[in-house]
Protein backbone atom coordinates (compact mmCIF):
# COMPACT_ATOMS: atom_id res chain seq x y z
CA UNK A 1 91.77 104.42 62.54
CA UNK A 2 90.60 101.46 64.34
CA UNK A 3 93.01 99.48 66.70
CA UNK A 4 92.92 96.82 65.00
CA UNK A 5 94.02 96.97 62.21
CA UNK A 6 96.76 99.63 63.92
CA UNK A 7 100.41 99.27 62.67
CA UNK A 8 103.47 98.30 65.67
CA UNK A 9 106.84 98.94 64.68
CA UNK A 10 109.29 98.00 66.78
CA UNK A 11 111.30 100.92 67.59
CA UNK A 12 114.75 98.63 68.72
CA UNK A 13 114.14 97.14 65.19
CA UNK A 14 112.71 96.72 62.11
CA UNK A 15 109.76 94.51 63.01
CA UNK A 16 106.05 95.47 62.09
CA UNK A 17 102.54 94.00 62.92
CA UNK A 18 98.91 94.80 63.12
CA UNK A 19 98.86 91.80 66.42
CA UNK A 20 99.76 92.86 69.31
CA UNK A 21 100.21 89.51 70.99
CA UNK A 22 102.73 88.64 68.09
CA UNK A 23 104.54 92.03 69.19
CA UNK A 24 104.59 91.05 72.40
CA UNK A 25 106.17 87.26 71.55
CA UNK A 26 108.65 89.32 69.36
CA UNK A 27 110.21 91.43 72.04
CA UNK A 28 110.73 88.38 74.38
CA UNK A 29 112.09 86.38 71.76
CA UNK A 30 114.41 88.92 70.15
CA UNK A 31 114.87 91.38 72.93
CA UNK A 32 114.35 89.23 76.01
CA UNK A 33 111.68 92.34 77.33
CA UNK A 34 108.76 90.63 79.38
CA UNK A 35 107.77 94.13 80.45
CA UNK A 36 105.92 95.89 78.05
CA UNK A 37 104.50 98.50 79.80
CA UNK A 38 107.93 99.34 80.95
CA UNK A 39 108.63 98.88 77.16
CA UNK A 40 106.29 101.56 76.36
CA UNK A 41 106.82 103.68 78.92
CA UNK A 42 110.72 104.43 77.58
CA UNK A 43 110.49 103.53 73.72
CA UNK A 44 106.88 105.06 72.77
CA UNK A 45 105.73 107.14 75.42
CA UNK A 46 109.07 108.21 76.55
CA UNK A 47 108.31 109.14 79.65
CA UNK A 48 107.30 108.23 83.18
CA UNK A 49 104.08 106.80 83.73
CA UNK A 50 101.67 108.92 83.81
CA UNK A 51 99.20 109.91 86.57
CA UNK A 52 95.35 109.93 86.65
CA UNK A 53 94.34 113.41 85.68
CA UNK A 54 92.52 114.38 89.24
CA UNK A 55 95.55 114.13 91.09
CA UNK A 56 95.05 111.29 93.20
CA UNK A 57 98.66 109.94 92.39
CA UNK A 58 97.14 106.66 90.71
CA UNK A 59 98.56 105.60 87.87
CA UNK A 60 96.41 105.56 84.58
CA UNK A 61 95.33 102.77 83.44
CA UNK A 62 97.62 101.30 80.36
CA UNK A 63 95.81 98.78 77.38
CA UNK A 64 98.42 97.75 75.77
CA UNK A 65 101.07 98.94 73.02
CA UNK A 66 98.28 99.45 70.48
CA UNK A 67 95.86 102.13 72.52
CA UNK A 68 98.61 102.82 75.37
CA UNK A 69 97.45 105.12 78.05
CA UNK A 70 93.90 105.52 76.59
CA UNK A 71 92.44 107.47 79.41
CA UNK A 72 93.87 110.65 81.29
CA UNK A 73 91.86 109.16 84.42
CA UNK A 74 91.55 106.19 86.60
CA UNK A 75 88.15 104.80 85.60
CA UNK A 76 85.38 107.17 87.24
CA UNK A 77 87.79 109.40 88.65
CA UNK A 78 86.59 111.88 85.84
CA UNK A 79 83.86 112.50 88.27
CA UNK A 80 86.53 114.38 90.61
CA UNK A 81 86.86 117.20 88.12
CA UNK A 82 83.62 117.22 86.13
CA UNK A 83 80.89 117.52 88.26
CA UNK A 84 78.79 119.85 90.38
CA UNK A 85 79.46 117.38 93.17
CA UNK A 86 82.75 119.40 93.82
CA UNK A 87 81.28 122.75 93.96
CA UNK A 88 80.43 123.25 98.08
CA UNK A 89 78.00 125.87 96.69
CA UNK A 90 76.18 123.67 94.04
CA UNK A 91 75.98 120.88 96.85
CA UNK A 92 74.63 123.12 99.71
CA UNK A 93 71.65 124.74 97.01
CA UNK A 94 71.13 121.19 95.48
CA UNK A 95 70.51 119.81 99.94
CA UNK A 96 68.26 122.71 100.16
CA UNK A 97 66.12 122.15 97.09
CA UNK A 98 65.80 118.66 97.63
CA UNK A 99 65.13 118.92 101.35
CA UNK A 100 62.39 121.54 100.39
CA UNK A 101 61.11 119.25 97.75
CA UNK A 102 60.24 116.48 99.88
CA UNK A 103 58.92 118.88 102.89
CA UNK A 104 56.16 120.56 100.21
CA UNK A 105 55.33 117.26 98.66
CA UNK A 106 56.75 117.99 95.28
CA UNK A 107 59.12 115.34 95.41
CA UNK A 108 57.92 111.85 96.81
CA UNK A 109 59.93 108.62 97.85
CA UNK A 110 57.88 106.29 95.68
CA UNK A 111 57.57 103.39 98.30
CA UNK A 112 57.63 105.38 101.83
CA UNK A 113 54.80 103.48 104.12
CA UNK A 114 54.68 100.42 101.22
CA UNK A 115 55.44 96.49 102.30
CA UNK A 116 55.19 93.30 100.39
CA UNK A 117 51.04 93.00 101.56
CA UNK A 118 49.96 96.36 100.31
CA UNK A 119 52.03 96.97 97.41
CA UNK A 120 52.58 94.15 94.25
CA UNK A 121 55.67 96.45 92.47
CA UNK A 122 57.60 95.75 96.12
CA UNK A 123 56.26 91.81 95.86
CA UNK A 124 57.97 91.70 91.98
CA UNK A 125 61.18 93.29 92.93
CA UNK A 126 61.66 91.05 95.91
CA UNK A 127 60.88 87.86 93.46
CA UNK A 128 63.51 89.46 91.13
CA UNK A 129 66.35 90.05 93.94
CA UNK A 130 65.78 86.33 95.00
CA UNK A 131 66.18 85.29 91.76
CA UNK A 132 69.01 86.99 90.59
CA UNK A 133 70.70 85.78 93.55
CA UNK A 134 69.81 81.94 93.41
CA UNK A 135 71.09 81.68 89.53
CA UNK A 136 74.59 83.75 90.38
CA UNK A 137 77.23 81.98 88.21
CA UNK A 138 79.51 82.20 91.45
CA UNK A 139 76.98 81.32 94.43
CA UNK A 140 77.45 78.00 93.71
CA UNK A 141 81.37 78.22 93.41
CA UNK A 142 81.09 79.92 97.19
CA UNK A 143 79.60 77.27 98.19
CA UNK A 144 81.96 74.50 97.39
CA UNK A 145 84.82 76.84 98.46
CA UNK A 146 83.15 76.96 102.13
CA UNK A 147 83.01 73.69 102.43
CA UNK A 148 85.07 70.91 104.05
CA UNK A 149 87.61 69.21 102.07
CA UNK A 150 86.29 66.30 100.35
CA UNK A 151 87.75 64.07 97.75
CA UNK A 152 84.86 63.36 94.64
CA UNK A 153 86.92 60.69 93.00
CA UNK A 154 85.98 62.02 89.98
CA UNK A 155 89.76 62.45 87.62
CA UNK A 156 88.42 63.68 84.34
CA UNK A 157 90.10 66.94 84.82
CA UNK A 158 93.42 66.00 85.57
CA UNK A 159 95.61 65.64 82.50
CA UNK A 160 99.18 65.29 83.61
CA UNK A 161 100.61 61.56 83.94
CA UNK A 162 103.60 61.94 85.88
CA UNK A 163 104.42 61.97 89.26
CA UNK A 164 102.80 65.60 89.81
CA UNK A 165 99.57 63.30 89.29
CA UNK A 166 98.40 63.18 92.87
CA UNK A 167 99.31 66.66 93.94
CA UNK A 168 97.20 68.08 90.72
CA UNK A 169 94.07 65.28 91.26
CA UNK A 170 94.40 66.77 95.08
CA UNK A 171 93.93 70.92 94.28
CA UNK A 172 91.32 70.01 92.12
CA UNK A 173 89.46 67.53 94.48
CA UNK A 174 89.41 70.25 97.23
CA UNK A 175 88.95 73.42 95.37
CA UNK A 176 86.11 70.84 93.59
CA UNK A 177 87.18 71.83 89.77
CA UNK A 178 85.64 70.26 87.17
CA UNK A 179 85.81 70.18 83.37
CA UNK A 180 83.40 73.29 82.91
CA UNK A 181 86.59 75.14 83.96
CA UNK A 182 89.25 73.45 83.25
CA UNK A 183 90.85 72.67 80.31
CA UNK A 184 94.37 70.70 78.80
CA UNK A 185 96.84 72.81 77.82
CA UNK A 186 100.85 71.75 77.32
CA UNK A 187 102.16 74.67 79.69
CA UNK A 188 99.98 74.49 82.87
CA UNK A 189 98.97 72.05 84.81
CA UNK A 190 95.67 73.81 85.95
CA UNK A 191 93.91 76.31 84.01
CA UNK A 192 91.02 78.33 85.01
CA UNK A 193 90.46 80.26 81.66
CA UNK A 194 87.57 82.61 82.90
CA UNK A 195 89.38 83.81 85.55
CA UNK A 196 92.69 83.41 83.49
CA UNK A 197 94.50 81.73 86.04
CA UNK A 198 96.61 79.02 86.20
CA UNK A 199 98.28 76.67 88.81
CA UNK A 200 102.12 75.31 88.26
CA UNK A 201 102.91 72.33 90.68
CA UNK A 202 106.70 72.29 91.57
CA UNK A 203 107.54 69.00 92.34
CA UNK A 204 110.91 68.52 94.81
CA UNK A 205 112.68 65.56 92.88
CA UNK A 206 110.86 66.08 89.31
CA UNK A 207 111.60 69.92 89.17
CA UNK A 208 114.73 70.16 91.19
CA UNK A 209 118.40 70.26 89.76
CA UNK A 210 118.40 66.80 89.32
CA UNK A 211 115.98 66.97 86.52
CA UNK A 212 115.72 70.95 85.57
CA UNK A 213 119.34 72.85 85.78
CA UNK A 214 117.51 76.27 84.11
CA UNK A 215 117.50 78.46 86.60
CA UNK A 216 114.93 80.69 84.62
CA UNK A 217 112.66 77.69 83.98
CA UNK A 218 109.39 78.55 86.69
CA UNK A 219 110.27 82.55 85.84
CA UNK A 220 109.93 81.56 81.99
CA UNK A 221 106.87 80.28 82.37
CA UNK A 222 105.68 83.07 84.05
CA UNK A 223 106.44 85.36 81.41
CA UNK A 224 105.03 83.82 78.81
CA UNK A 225 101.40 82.68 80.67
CA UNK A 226 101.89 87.13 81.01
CA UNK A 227 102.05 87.33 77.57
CA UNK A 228 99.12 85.30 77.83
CA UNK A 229 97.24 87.88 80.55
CA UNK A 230 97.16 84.43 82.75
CA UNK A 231 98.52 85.07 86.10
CA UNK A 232 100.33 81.76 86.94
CA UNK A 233 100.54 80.68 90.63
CA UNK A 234 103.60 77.86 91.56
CA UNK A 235 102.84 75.67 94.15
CA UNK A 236 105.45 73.55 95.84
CA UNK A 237 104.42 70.19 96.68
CA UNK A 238 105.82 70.54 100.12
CA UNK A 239 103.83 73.53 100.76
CA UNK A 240 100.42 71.67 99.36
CA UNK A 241 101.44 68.53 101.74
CA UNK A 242 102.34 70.81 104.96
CA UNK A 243 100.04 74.23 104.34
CA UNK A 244 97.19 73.27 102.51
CA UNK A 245 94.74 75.57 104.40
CA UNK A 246 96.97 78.73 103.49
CA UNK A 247 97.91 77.47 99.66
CA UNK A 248 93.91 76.84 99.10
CA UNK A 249 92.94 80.51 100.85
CA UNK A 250 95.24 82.11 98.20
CA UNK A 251 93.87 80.41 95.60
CA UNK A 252 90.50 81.08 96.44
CA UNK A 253 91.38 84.81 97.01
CA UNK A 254 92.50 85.19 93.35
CA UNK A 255 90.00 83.87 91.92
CA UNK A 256 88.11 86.44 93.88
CA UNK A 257 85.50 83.24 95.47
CA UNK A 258 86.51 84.41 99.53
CA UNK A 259 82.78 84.42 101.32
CA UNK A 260 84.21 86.31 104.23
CA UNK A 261 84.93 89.84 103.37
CA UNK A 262 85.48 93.02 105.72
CA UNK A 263 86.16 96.62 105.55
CA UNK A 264 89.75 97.72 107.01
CA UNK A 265 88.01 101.10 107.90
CA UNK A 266 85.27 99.58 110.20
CA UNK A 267 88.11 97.23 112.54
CA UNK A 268 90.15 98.33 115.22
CA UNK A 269 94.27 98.49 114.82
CA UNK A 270 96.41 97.08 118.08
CA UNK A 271 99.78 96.58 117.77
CA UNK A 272 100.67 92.62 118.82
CA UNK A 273 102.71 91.02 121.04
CA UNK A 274 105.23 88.28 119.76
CA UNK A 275 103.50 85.07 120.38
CA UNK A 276 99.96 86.63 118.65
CA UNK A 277 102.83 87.64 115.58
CA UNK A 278 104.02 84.71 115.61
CA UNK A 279 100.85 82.47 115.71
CA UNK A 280 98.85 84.56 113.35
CA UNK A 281 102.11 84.50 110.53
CA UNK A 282 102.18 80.73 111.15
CA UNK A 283 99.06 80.47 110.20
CA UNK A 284 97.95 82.18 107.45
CA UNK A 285 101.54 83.05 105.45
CA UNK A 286 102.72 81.16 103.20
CA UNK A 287 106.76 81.13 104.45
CA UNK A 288 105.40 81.56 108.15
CA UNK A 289 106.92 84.22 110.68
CA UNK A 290 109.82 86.02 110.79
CA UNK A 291 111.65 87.92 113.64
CA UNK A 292 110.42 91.03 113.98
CA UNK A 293 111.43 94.72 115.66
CA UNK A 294 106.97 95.65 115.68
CA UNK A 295 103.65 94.38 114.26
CA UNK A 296 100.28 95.58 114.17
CA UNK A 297 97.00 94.02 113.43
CA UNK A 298 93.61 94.43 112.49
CA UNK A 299 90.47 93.00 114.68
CA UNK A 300 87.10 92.15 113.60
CA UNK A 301 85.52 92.59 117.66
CA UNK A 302 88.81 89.98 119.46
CA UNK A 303 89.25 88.48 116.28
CA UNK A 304 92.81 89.19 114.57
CA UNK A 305 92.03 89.16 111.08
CA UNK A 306 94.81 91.30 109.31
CA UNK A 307 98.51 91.76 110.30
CA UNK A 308 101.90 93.63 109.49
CA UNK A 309 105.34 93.63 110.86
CA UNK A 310 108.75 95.37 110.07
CA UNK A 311 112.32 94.29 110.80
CA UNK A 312 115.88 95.12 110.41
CA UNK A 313 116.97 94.28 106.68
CA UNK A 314 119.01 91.61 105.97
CA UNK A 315 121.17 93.60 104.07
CA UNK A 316 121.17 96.72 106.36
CA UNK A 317 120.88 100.10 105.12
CA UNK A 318 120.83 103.40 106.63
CA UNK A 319 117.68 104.77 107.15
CA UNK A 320 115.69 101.51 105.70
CA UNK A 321 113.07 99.20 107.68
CA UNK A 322 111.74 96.23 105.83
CA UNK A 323 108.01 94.94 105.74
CA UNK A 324 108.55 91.77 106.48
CA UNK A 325 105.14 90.52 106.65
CA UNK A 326 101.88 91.23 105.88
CA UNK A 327 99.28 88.14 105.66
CA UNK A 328 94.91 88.43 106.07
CA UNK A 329 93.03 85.33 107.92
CA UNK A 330 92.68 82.52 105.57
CA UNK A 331 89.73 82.83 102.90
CA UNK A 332 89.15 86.53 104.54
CA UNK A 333 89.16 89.51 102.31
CA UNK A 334 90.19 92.07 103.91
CA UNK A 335 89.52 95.89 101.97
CA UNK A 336 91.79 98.81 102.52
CA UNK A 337 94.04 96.11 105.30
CA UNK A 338 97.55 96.67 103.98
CA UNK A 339 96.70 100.68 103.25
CA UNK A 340 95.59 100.93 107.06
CA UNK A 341 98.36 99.04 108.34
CA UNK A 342 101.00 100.66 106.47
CA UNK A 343 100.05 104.24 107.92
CA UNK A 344 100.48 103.16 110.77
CA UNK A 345 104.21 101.43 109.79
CA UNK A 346 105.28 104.53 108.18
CA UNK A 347 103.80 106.67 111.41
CA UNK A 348 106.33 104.70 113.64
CA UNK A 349 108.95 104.44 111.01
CA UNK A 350 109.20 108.25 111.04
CA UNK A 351 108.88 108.58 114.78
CA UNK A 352 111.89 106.05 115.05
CA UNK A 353 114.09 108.06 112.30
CA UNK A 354 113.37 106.01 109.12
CA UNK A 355 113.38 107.54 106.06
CA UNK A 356 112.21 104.53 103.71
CA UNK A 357 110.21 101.47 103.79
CA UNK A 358 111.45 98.00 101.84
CA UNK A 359 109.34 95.29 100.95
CA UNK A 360 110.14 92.01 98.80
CA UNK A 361 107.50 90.42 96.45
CA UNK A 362 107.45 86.72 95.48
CA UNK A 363 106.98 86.82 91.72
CA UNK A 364 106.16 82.80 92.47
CA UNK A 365 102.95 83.75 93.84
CA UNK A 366 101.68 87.33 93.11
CA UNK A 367 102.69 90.59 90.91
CA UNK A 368 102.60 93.30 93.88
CA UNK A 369 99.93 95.04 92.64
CA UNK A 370 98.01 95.75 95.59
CA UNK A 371 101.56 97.61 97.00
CA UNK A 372 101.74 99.55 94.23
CA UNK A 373 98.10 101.00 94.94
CA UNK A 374 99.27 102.11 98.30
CA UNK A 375 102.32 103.53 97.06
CA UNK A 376 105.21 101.73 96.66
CA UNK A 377 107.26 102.02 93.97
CA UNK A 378 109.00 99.30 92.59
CA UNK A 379 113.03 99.23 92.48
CA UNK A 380 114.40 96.39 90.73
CA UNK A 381 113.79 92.40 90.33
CA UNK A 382 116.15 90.27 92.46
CA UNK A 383 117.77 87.08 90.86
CA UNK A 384 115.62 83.60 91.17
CA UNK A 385 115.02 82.37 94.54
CA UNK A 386 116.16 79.10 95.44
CA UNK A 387 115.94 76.67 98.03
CA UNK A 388 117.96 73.18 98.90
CA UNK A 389 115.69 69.88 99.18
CA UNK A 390 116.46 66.52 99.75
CA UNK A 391 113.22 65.34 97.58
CA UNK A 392 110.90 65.10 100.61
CA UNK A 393 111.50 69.20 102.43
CA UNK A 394 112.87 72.36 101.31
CA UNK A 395 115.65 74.12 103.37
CA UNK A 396 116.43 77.51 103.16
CA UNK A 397 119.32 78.64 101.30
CA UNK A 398 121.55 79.91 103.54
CA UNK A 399 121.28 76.36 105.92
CA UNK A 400 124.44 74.88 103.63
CA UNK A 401 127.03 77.45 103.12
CA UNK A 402 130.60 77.09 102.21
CA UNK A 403 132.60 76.38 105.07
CA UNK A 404 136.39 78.32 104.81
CA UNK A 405 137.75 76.83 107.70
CA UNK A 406 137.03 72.87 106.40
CA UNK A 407 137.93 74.15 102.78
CA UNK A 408 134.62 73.12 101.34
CA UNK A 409 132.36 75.18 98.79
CA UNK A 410 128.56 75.30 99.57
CA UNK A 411 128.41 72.72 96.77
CA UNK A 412 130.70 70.25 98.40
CA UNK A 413 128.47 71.12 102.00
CA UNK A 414 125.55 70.44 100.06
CA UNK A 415 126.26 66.97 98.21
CA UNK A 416 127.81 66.03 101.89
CA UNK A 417 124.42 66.95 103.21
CA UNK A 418 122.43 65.01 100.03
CA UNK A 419 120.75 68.04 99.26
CA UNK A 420 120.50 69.69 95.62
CA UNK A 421 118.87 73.22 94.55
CA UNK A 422 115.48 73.64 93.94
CA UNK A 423 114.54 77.40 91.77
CA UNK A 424 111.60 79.64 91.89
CA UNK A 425 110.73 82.91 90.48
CA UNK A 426 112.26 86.14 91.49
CA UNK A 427 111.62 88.71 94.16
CA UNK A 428 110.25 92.38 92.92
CA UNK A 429 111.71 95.10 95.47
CA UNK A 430 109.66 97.95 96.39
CA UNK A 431 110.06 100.92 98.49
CA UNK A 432 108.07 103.73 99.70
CA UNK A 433 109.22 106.81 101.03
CA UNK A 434 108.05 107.92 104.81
């Protein structure tokens, strides 16, 4: 039977249909589920996800509730299992024959003692490499990424008159989008539909209480641009006016354009000293540094390119350190980083009587994917973060608390203080066993 023309029933209900995307609407709007792997996972498959068939500990690979788990194994992993290549005695006679092959001449490497003058196949190929490289739908996009911030002027693309105008003619002016990638829709402000990614601007007086008293209003929108498969990004305006640098490297990051990439495997791991915590945190996080018990990093030659640190929770538990940060170099890609560093978290967590690792995960600005491929497991989804702003800055939460002593609630301390609260999306927790 082909998928699509495949049959969902609804198992909490009586609801059927052969579109999956209508399924999907259907259990947020009558079941308020925005999960629906999760969903599948305890309805259909009823069961915990399951792993990729080699052993790794991966997770397989889930395509939605029509085909579900479609695969045993993570994509290639297949190889693992069936093939020669794990057979030490297949590997060792296949060396030998080869290495034979080429000593009696049988086997020949086609252009051994060639170059470019002697040889017209090797002066076609290069032509071809060239060429495929030039007309790369992203080498131009690279380009323009690299490049200084400058303003076009041009406004075509912007489609939102209100006052997030500026902010949304500004992250298109420097990230230099234009209408081939862009296009008007009535739930984002930016949309990159190739990439499926889209860009929410939070303004502090438009979409603060004043204006917006639904909590769930920036999560909401997340779930449905998920129903979508568009991974929506919210940008406060404070944070484009203050940390521009930092907001445009993780945009560029996700929409995979960073020119600058590195293997975690080939740098060498220090652990750092306060101020190079601090400085490298402030400049390349998003919410800065935080206090910290130890942090490591990752440097390209004297170049700190890749950092973690761990603290004390802030709701202490026995046995529990907390990752409190882990941030890359601006427009840097690092691979394998946070896998590298986090060995070397949970090596010192154990030495220093740990049993668990906790990490939070802004569902405002990523889905914690990459911790889940290094283990973590996640735990639950905190309530929407908020923050106090008096239109112009954002102050964190706990600056205006109630005050028993005056008799004032944090509401009264807050009005006092002509501040009002300003929502974002929730945190996922995730923790990982040392």
């Amino acid at each position: 039977m082909k998928y699509d023309v495949l049959t969902i029933k609804c198992p909490l209900c009586d609801f059927t249909t052969k579109h999956e995307k209508r399924f999907n609407i259907h259990l947020f709007e009558s079941h308020q589920i925005t999960d629906t792997q999760q969903f599948y996972d305890e309805h259909i498959l009823k069961s915990s996800r399951p792993q990729c068939a080699c052993g790794c500990g991966q997770h397989q690979k889930w395509y939605g509730m029509k085909k579900g788990y479609a695969s045993k194994f993570v994509m290639g992993h297949n190889a693992r299992i069936y093939t020669s290549f794990t057979n030490k005695t297949t590997i060792e006679k296949m060396k030998l024959t080869r290495a034979d092959g080429l000593k009696s001449g049988r086997i020949k490497i086609w252009n051994a003692g060639l170059t470019k003058e002697t040889d017209e196949r090797l002066v076609k190929r290069s032509q071809k490499i060239i060429k495929k490289t030039s007309s790369s739908p992203n080498s131009n996009k690279i380009k323009k990424v690299k490049s200084t911030i400058q303003l076009n002027g041009n406004k075509d693309y912007v489609y939102n008159e209100h006052q997030k105008y500026n902010q949304i003619c500004d992250i298109c002016d420097v990230l230099e989008f234009n209408t081939e990638y862009e296009k008007k829709t009535a739930q984002y402000d930016i949309i990159i539909p190739k990439q499926k990614f889209a860009i929410n601007c939070i303004d502090l007086y438009e979409d603060s209480e004043t204006n917006i008293s639904d909590a769930n209003h920036f999560s909401t929108k997340s779930k449905l641009a998920n129903l979508e498969d568009i991974k929506l990004f919210h940008i406060f305006s404070d944070e484009w006016r203050d940390k521009r640098e930092i907001v445009t490297g993780m945009i560029v990051s996700r929409l995979g354009l960073c020119s600058n990439k590195l293997m975690a495997r080939k740098l060498t791991l220090k652990q750092l000293i306060p101020s190079e915590r601090r400085k490298f945190f402030d400049e390349n996080h998003i919410d800065g540094d935080v206090g910290a018990k130890v942090s490591w990093g990752l440097f390209n030659n004297e170049e700190l390119v890749s950092a973690i640190s761990l603290r004390t929770p802030f709701h202490k538990t026995d046995g529990t350190i907390e990752l409190a940060r882990f941030a890359s170099k601006c427009q840097t890609v690092v691979s394998g980083a946070l896998g590298k560093l986090l060995s070397k978290a949970m090596e010192w967590a154990k030495e220093n009587n740990y049993t668990n690792i906790k990490t939070y995960v802004d569902t405002r600005l990523g889905d914690g994917h990459s911790y889940e491929k290094v283990g973590f497991q996640f735990k639950k989804l905190t309530a929407n973060r908020f923050w106090w702003t008096d239109y112009q800055n954002r102050f964190d939460r706990f600056k205006f608390k109630a005050d028993s002593k005056l008799g004032l609630t944090e509401r009264q301390i807050a009005n006092n203080a002509g501040v009002v609260r300003i929502y974002g999306c929730p945190n996922k927790v995730y923790e990982i066993n040392v």
